[in-house]
Protein backbone atom coordinates (compact mmCIF):
# COMPACT_ATOMS: atom_id res chain seq x y z
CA UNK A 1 98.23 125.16 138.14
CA UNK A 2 99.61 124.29 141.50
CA UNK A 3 103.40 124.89 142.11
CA UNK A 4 105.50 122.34 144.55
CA UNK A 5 109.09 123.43 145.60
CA UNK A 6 111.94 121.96 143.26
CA UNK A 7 113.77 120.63 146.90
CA UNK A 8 111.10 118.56 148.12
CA UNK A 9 111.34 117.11 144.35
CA UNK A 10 114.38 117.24 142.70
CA UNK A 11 117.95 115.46 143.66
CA UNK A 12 120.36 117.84 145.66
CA UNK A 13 123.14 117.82 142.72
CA UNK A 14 119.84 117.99 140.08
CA UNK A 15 118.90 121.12 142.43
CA UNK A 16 122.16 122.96 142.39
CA UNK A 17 122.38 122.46 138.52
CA UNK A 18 118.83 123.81 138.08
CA UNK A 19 119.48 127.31 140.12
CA UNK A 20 122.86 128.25 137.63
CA UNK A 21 120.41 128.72 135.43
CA UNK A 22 116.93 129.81 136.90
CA UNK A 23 117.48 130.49 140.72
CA UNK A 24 114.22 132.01 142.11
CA UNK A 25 111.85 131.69 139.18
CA UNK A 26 109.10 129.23 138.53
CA UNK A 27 109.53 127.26 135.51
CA UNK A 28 107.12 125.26 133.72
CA UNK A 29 108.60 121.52 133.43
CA UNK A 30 106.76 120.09 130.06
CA UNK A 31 105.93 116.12 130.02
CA UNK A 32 108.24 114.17 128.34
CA UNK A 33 105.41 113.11 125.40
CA UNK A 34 103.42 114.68 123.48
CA UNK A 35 99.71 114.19 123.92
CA UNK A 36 98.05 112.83 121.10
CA UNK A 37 95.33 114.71 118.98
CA UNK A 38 91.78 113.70 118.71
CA UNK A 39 91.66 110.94 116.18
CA UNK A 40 95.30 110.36 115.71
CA UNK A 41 95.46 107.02 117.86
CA UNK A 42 92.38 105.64 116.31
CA UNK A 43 93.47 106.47 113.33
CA UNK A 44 90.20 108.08 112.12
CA UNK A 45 92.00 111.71 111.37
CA UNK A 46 93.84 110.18 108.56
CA UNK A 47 90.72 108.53 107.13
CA UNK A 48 88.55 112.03 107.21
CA UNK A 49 91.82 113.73 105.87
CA UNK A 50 92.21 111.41 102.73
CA UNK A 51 88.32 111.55 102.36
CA UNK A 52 88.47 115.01 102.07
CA UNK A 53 91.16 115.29 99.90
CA UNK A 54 89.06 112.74 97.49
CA UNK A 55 86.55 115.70 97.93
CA UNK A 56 88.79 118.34 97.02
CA UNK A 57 89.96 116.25 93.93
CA UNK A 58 86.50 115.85 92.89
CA UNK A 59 85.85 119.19 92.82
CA UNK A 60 88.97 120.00 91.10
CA UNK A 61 87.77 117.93 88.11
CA UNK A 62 84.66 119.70 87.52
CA UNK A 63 82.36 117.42 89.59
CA UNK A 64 79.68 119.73 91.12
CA UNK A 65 78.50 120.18 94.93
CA UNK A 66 75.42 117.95 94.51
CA UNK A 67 77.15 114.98 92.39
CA UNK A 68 80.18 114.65 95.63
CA UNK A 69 77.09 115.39 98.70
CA UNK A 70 75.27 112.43 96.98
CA UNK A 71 79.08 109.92 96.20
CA UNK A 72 80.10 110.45 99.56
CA UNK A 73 76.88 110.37 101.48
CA UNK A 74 77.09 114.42 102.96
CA UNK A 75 74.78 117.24 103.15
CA UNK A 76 75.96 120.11 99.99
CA UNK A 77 76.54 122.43 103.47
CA UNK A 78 79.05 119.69 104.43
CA UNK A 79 80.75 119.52 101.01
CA UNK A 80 80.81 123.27 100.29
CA UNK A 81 83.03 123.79 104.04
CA UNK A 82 85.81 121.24 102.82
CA UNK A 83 85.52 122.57 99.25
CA UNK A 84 85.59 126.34 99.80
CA UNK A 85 87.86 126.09 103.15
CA UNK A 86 90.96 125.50 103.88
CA UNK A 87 93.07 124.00 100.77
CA UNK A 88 95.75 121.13 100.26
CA UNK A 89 98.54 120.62 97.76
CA UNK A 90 96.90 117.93 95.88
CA UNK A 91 99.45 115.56 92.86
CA UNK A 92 98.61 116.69 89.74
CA UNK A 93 97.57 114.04 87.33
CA UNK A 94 98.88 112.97 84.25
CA UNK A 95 98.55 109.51 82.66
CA UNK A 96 102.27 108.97 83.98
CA UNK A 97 104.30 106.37 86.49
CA UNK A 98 105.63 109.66 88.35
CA UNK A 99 101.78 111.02 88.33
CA UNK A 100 100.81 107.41 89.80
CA UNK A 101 103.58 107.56 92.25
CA UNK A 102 102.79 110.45 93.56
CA UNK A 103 99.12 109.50 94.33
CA UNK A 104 99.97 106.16 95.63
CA UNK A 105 102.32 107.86 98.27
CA UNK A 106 99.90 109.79 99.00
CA UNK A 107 97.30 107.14 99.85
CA UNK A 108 95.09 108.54 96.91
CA UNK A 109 95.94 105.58 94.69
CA UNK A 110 92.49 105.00 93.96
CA UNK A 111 91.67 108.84 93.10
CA UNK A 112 94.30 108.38 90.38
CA UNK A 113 92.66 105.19 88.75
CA UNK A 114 89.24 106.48 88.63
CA UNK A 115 90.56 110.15 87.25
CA UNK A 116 92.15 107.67 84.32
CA UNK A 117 89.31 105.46 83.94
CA UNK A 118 86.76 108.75 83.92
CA UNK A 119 88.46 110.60 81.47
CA UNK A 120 88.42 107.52 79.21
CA UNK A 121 84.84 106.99 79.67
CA UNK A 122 85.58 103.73 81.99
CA UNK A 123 83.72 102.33 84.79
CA UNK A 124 85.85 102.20 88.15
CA UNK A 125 85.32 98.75 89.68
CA UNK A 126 82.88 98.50 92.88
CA UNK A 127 85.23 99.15 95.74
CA UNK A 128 83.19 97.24 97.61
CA UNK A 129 84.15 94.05 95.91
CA UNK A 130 87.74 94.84 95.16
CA UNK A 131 90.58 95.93 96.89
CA UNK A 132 93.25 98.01 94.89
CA UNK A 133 96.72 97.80 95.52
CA UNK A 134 99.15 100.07 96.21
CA UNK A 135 101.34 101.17 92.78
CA UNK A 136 103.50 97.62 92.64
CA UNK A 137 105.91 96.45 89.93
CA UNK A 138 104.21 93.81 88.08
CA UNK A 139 106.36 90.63 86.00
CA UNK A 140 104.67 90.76 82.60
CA UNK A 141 104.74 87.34 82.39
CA UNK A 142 102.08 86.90 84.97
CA UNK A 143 99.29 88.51 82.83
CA UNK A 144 97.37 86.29 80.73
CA UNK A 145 96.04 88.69 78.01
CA UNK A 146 96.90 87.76 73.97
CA UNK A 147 98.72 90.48 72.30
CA UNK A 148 96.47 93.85 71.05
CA UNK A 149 97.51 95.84 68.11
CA UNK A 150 98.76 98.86 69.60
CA UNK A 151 97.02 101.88 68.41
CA UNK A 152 98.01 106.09 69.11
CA UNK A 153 101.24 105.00 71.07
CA UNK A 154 102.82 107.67 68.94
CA UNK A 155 101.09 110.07 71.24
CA UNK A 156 102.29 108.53 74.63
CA UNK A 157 105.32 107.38 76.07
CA UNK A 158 104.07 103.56 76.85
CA UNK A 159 107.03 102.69 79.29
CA UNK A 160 105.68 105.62 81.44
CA UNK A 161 102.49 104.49 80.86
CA UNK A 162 101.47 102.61 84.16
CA UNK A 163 98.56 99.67 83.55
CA UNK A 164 95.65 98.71 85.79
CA UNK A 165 95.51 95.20 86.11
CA UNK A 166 92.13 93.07 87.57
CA UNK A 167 93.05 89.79 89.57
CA UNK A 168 90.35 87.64 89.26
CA UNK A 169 89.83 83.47 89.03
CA UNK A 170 93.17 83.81 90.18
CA UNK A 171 94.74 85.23 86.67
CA UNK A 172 95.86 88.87 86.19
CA UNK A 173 94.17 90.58 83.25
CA UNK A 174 94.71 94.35 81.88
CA UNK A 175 91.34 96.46 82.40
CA UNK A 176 93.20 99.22 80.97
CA UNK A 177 95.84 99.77 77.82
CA UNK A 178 96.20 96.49 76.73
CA UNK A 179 98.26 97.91 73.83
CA UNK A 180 100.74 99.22 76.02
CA UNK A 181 101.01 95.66 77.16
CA UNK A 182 101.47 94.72 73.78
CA UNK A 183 104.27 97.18 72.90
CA UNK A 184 106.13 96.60 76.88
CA UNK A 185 106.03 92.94 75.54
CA UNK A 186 107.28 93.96 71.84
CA UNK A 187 110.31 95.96 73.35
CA UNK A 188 110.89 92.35 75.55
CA UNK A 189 110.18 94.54 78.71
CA UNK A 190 110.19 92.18 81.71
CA UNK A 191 107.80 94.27 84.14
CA UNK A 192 105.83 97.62 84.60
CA UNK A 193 104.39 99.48 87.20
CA UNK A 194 100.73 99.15 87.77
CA UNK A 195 97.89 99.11 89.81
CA UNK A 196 95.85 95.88 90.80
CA UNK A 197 92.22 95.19 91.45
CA UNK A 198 91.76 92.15 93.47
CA UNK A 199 88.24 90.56 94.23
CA UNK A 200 87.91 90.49 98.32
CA UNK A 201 87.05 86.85 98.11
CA UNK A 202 91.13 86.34 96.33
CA UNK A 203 92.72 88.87 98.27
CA UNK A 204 94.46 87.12 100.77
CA UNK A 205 95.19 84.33 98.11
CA UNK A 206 96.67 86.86 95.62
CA UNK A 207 98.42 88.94 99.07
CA UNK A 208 99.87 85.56 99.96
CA UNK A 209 101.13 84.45 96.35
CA UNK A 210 102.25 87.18 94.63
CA UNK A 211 100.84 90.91 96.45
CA UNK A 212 104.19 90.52 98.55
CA UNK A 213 106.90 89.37 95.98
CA UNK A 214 105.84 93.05 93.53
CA UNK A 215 108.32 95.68 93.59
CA UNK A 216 107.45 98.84 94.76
């Protein structure tokens, strides 16, 4: 590093005030912002950091090395570094609005839908033809779904129970725990927290109309 002489740059009065404090000694002046890391400006860091935590949760779960190589599209070598290296604080799951919260802050929304929809033996719709939203508040009255008998909601508390909701033909419709619709709309509940699938070919029609107006 090449040093210049603080009077050929600094202001007289600047000068003075500089020597109280450090007369005689070289000082290192740092820029005034910080550099950014590789990937931060692109954005791409945060994408390979929420894949990997999708990893991580995977693994968590029981999946094994092979079954996450061949979901994400990675070598087992790849898999086993994220997996066996350096850890993160993952939510913990429960079938809960807190649970869901906690994911959807996170950006790992979608980890906690499929974890519900896998455990139940439910498919996870094709995120290739649906977007999914982030947790929202949802008016009950926009879902079009009759009234289900509600079965086991002994076992759970159905007001903490969040739904997941499809959008699709422009109409809302519950792909999961209909009967927890049926006892929110029983107990004249106005809304619940969910989270929405919406086909890509409706999303900007659903963003526009009602993705916007949902409570977060």
């Amino acid at each position: 590093m090449q040093y210049e002489n603080a009077k050929d740059i600094l202001p007289a009065s600047l000068l003075a005030e500089v020597q109280k404090y450090a007369e005689g000694k070289a000082i290192y002046i740092p820029k005034r912002s910080k550099r950014e890391g590789w990937g931060e400006a692109s954005g791409y860091r945060e994408k390979l950091n929420k894949r990997n935590t999708a990893i991580l949760n995977r693994y968590s779960t029981g999946r094994s090395i092979m079954e996450i190589a061949e979901e994400f599209f990675l070598s087992p070598e790849t898999i086993k570094k994220i997996v066996y290296g350096k850890k993160v604080m993952l939510p913990e799951y429960s079938p809960s609005v807190y649970s869901a919260g906690q994911y959807s802050n996170a950006g790992l929304g979608e980890e906690w839908v499929r974890i519900c929809l896998e455990s139940k033996g439910l498919e996870v719709p094709d995120s290739d033809r649906y977007f999914l939203s982030e947790l929202v508040r949802i008016p009950l009255r926009l879902i079009d779904d009759d009234n289900e008998d509600a079965k086991d909601l002994d076992e759970v508390n159905f007001k903490d129970t969040p739904l997941i909701i499809l959008f699709e033909d422009r109409k809302f419709h519950v792909l999961h725990r209909k009967d927890v619709l049926s006892m929110l709309r029983k107990e004249k509940m106005n809304a619940q927290y969910a989270f929405i699938y919406a086909r890509k070919e409706e999303y900007e029609y659903y963003l526009k109309n009602f993705g916007k107006q949902f409570q977060r």
